[in-house]
C-alpha atoms as a PDB file:
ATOM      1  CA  UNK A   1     103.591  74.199 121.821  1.00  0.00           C
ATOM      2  CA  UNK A   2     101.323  74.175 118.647  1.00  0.00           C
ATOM      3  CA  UNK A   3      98.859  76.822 118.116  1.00  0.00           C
ATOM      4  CA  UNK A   4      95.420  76.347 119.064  1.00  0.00           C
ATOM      5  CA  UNK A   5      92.968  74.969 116.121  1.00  0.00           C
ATOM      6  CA  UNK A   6      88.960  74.169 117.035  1.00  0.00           C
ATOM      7  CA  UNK A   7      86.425  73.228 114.880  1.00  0.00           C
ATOM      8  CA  UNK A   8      83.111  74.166 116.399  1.00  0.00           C
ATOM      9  CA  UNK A   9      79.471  74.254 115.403  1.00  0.00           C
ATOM     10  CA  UNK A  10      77.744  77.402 117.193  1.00  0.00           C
ATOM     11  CA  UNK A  11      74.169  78.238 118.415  1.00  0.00           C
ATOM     12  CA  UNK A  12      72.944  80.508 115.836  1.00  0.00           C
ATOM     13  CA  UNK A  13      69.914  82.399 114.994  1.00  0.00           C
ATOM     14  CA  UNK A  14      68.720  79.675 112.264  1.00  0.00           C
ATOM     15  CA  UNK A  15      70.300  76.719 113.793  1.00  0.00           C
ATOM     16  CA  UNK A  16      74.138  75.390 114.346  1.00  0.00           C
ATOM     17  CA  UNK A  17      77.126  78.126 112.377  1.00  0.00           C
ATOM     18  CA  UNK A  18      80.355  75.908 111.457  1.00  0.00           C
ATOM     19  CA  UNK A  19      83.148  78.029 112.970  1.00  0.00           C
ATOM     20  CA  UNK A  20      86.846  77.670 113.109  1.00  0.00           C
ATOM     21  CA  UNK A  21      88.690  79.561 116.058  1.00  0.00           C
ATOM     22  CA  UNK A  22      92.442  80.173 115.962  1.00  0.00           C
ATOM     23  CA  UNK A  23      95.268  80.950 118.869  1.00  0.00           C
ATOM     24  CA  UNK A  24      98.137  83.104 117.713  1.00  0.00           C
ATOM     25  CA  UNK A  25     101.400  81.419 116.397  1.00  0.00           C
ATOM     26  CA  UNK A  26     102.972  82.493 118.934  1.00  0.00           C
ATOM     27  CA  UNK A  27     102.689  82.846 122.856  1.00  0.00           C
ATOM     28  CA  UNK A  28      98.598  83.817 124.374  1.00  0.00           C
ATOM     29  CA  UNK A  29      96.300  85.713 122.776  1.00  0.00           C
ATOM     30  CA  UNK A  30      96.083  89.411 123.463  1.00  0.00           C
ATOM     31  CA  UNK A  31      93.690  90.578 121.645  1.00  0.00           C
ATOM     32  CA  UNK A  32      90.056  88.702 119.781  1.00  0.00           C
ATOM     33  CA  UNK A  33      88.469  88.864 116.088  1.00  0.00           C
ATOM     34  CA  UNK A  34      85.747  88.139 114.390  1.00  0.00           C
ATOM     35  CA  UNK A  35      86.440  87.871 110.710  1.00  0.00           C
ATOM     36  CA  UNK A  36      83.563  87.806 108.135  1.00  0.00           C
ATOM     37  CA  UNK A  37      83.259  86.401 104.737  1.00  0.00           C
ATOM     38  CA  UNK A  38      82.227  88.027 101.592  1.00  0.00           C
ATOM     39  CA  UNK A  39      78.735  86.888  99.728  1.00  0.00           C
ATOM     40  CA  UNK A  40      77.175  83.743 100.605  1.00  0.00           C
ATOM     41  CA  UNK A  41      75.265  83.603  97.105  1.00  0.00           C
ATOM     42  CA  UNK A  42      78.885  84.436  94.699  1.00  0.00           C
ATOM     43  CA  UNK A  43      80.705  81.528  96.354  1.00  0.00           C
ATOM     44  CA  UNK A  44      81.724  83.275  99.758  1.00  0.00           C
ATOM     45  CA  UNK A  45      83.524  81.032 102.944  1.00  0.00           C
ATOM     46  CA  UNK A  46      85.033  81.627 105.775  1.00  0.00           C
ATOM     47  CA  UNK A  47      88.289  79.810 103.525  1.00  0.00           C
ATOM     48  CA  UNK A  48      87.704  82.650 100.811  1.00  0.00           C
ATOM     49  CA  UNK A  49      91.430  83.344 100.443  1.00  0.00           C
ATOM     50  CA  UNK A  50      90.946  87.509 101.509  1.00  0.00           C
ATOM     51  CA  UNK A  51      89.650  86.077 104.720  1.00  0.00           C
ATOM     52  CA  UNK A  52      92.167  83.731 105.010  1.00  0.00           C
ATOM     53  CA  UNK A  53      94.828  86.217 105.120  1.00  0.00           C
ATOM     54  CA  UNK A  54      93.151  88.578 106.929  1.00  0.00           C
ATOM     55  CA  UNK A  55      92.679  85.955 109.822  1.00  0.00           C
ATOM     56  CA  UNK A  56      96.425  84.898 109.632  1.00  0.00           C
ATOM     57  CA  UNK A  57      97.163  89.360 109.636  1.00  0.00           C
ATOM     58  CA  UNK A  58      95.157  89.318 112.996  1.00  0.00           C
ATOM     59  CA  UNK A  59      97.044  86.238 114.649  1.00  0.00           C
ATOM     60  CA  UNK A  60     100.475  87.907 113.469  1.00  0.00           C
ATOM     61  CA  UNK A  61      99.366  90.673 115.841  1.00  0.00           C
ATOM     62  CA  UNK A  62      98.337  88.473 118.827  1.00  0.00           C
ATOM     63  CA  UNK A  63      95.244  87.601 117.827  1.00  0.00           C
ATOM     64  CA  UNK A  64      92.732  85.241 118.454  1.00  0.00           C
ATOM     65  CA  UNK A  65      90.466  84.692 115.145  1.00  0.00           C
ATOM     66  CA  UNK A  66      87.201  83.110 114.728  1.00  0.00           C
ATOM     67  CA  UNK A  67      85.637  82.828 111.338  1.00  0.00           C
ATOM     68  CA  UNK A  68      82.486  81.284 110.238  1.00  0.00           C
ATOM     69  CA  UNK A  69      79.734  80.510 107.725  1.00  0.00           C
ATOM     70  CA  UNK A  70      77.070  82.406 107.294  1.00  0.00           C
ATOM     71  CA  UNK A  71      73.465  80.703 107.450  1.00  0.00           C
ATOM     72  CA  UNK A  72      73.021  77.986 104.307  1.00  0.00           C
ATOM     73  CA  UNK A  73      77.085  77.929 103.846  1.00  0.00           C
ATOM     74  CA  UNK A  74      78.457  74.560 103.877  1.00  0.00           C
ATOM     75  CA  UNK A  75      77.824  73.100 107.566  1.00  0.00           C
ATOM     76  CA  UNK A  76      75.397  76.025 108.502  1.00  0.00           C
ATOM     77  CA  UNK A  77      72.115  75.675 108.999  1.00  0.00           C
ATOM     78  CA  UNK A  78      69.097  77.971 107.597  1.00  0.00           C
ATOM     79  CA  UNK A  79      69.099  80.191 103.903  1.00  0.00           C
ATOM     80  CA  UNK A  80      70.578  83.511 103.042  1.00  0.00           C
ATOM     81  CA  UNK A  81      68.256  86.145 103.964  1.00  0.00           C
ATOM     82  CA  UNK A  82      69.621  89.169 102.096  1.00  0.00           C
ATOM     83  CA  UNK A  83      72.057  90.701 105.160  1.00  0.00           C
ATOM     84  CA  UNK A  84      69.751  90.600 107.737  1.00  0.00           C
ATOM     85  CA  UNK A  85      70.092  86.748 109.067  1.00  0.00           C
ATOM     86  CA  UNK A  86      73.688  87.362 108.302  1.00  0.00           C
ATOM     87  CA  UNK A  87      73.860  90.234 110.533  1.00  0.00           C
ATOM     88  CA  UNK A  88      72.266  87.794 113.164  1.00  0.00           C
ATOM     89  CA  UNK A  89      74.960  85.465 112.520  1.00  0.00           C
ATOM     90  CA  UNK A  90      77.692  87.463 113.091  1.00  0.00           C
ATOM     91  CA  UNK A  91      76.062  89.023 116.352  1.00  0.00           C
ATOM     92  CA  UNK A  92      75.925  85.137 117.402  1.00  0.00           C
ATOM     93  CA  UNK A  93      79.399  84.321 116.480  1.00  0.00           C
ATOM     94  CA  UNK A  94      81.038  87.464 117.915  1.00  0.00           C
ATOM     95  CA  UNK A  95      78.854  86.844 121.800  1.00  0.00           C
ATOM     96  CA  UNK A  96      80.655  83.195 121.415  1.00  0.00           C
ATOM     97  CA  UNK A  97      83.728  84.725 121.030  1.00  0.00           C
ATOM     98  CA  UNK A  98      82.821  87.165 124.103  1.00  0.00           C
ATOM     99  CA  UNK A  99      81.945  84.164 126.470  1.00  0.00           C
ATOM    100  CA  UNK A 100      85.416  82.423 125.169  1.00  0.00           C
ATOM    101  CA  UNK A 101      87.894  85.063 125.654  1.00  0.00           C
ATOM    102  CA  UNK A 102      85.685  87.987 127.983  1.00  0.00           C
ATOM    103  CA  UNK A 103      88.890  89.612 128.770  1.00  0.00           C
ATOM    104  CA  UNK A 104      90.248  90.315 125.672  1.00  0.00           C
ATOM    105  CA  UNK A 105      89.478  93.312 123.395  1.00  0.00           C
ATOM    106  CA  UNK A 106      87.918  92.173 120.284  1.00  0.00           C
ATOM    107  CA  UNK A 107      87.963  93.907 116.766  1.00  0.00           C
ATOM    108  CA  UNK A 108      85.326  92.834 113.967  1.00  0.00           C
ATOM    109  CA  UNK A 109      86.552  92.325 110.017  1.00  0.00           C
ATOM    110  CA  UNK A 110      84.916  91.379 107.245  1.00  0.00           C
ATOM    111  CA  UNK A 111      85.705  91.518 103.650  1.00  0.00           C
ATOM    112  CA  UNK A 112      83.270  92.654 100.874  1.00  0.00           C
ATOM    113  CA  UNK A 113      79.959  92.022 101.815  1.00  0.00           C
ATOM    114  CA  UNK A 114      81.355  91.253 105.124  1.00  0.00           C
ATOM    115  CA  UNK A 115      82.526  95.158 105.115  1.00  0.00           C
ATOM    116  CA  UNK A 116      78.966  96.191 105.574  1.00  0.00           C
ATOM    117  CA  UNK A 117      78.107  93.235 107.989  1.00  0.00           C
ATOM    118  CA  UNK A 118      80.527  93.827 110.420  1.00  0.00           C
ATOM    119  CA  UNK A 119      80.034  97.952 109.876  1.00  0.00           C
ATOM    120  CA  UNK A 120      76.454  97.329 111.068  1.00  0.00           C
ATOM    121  CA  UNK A 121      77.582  94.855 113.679  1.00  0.00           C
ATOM    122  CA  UNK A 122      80.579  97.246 115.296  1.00  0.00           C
ATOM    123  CA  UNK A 123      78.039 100.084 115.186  1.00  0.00           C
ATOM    124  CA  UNK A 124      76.004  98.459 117.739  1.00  0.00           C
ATOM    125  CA  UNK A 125      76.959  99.583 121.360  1.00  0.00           C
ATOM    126  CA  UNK A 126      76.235  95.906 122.505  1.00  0.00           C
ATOM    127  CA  UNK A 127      78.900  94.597 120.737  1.00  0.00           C
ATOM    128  CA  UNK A 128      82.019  95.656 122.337  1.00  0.00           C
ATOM    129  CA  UNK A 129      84.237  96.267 119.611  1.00  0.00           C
ATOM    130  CA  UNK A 130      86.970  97.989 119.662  1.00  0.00           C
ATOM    131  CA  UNK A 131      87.687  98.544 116.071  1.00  0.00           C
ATOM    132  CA  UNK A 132      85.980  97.752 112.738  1.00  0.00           C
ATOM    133  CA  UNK A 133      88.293  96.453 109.924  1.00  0.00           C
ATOM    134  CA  UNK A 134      86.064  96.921 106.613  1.00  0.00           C
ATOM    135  CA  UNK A 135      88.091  95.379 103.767  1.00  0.00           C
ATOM    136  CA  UNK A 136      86.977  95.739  99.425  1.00  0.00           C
ATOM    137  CA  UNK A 137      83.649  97.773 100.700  1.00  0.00           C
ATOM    138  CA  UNK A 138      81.419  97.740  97.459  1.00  0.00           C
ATOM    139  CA  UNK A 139      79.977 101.164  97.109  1.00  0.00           C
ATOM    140  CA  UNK A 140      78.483  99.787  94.065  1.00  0.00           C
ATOM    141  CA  UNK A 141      76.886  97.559  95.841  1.00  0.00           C
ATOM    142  CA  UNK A 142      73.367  99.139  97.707  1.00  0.00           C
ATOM    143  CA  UNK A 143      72.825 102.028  99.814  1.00  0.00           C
ATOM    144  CA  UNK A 144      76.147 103.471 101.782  1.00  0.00           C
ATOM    145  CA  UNK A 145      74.551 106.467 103.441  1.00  0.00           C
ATOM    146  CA  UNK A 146      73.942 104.339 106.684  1.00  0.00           C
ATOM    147  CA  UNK A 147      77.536 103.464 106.790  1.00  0.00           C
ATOM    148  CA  UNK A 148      78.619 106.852 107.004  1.00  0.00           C
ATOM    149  CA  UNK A 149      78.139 107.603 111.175  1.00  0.00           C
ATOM    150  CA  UNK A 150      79.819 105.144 113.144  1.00  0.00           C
ATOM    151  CA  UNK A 151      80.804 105.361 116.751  1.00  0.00           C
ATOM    152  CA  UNK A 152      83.421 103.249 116.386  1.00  0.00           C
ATOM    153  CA  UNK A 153      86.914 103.742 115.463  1.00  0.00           C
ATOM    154  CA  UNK A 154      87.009 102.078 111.053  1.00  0.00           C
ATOM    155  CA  UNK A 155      90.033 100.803 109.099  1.00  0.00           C
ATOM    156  CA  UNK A 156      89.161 100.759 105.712  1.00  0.00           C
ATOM    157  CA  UNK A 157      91.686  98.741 103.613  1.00  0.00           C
ATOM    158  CA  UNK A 158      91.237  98.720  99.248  1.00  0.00           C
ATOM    159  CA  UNK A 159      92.151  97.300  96.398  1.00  0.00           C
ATOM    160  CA  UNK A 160      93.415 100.046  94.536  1.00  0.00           C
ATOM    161  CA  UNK A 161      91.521  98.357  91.420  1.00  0.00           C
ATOM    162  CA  UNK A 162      88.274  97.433  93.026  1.00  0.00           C
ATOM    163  CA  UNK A 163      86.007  96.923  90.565  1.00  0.00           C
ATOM    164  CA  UNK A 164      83.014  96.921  92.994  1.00  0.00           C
ATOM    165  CA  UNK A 165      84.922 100.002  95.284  1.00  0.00           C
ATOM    166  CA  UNK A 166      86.195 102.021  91.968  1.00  0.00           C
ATOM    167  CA  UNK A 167      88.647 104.391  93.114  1.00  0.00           C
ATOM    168  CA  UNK A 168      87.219 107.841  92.574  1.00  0.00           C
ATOM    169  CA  UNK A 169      83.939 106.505  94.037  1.00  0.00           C
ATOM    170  CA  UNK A 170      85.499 105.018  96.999  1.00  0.00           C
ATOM    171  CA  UNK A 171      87.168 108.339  97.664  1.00  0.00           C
ATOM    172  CA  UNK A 172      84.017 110.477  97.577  1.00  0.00           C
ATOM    173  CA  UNK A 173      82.376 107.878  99.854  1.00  0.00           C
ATOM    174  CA  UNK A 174      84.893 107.755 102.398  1.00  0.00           C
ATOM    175  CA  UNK A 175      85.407 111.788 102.020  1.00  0.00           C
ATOM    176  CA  UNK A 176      81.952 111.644 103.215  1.00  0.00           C
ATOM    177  CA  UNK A 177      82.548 109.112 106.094  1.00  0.00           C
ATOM    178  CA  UNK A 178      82.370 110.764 109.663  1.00  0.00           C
ATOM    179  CA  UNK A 179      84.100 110.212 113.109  1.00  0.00           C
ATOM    180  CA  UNK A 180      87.466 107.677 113.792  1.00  0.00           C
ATOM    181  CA  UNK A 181      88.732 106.172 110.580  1.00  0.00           C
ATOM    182  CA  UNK A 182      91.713 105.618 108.394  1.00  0.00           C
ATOM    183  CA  UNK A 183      92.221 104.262 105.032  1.00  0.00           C
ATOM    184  CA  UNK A 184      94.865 101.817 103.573  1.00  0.00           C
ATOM    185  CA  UNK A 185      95.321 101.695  99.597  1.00  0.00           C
ATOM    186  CA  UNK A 186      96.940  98.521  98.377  1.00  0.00           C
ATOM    187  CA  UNK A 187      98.010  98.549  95.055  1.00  0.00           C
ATOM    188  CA  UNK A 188      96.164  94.905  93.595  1.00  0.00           C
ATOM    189  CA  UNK A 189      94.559  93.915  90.475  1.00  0.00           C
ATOM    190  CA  UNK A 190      91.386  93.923  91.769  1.00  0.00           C
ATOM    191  CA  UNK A 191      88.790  93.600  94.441  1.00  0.00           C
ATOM    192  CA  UNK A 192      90.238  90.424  95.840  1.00  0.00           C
ATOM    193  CA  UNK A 193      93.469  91.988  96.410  1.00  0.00           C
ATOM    194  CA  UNK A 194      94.935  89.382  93.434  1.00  0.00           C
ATOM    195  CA  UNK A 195      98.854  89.708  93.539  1.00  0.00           C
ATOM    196  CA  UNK A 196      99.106  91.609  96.286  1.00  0.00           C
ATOM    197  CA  UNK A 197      97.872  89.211  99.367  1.00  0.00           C
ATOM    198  CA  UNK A 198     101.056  88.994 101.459  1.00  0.00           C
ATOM    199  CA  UNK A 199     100.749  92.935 101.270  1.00  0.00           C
ATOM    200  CA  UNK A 200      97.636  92.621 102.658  1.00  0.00           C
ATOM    201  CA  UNK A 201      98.288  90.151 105.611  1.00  0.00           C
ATOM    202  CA  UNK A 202     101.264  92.988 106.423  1.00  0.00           C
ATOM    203  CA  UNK A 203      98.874  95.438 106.250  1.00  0.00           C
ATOM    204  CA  UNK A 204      96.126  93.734 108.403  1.00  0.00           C
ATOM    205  CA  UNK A 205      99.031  93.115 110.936  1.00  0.00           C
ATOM    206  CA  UNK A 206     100.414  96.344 111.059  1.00  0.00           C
ATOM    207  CA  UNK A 207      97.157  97.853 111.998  1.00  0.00           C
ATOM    208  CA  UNK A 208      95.733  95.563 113.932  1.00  0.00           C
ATOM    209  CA  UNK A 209      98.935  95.882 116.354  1.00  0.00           C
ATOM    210  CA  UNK A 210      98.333  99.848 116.913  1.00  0.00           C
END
């Protein structure tokens, strides 16, 4: 039997969220995540190709994936409101995901600006998850002190040539990260992973499996 593929448009916050939703390629679903997309104003989609692979890393490992636009992205309605609509959109998109598959575990990812969406979003005790996945964090990119306390269990995976994440600053901000977490180098030209994308699919498989 073919793998599950759905189109949907969701109830958001600022009106309907174009959403794809995706069964494992093999067998039922064991697990559920909601994978985010880096920054809707520097040409960020759900089909960004980081997101892409992470989504197809998360089915590898039994997962069921949703991923969406953010507010103003293609199909979705409403205007980018600096992180804190997106934040909305992504609470919206993961309680669809909780009323599809409630018995499921469910993990949040998100890639770049995504990272610090879905690190606010997993922080929340309403949300459920499990795990956060937090892919080419930008510490260059605003404050990162209120991403350092988390109750929930992080995977940090980088691009061991982040330009926005530079190495030695990446280290000294995740030195000063508190609680669960692990970190994942992957050796890549830069901060979208370029030449090393399979890797990262592996990667995003391996760990979501544990």
């Amino acid at each position: 039997m073919p793998r599950r593929i759905e189109t949907h448009l969701l109830a958001g916050p600022a009106g309907q969220l174009e959403a794809l939703l995706e069964e494992p390629e093999e067998g039922e679903p064991t697990q559920a995540a909601l994978v985010c997309h880096p920054h809707p104003q520097h040409g960020g989609t759900m089909h960004n190709k980081v997101v892409y692979r992470t989504a197809r890393g998360f089915r590898r490992a039994g997962a069921v994936v949703l991923r969406f636009n953010y507010r103003g992205v293609n199909l979705s309605a409403g205007t980018y409101d600096h992180g804190e609509g997106e934040l909305d959109d992504a609470r919206a998109a993961l309680n669809w995901l909780w009323s599809r598959y409630p018995a499921l575990p469910v993990t949040v990812a998100g890639f770049s600006f995504g990272s610090r969406i879905v690190l606010r979003l997993g922080a929340e005790p309403a949300s459920g998850a499990r795990r956060i996945f937090a892919l080419g964090f930008p510490t260059r990119y605003g404050d990162a002190h209120q991403f350092l306390i988390n109750p929930t269990p992080r995977v940090f995976v980088q691009s061991t040539h982040d330009e926005f994440g530079p190495r030695r600053a990446y280290e000294e901000f995740y030195e000063r990260v508190e609680g669960d977490k692990r970190l994942v180098w992957i050796e890549s030209a830069d901060h979208f992973f370029a030449g090393a994308l399979e890797e990262l699919e592996a990667v995003i498989a391996r760990e979501a499996a544990l």
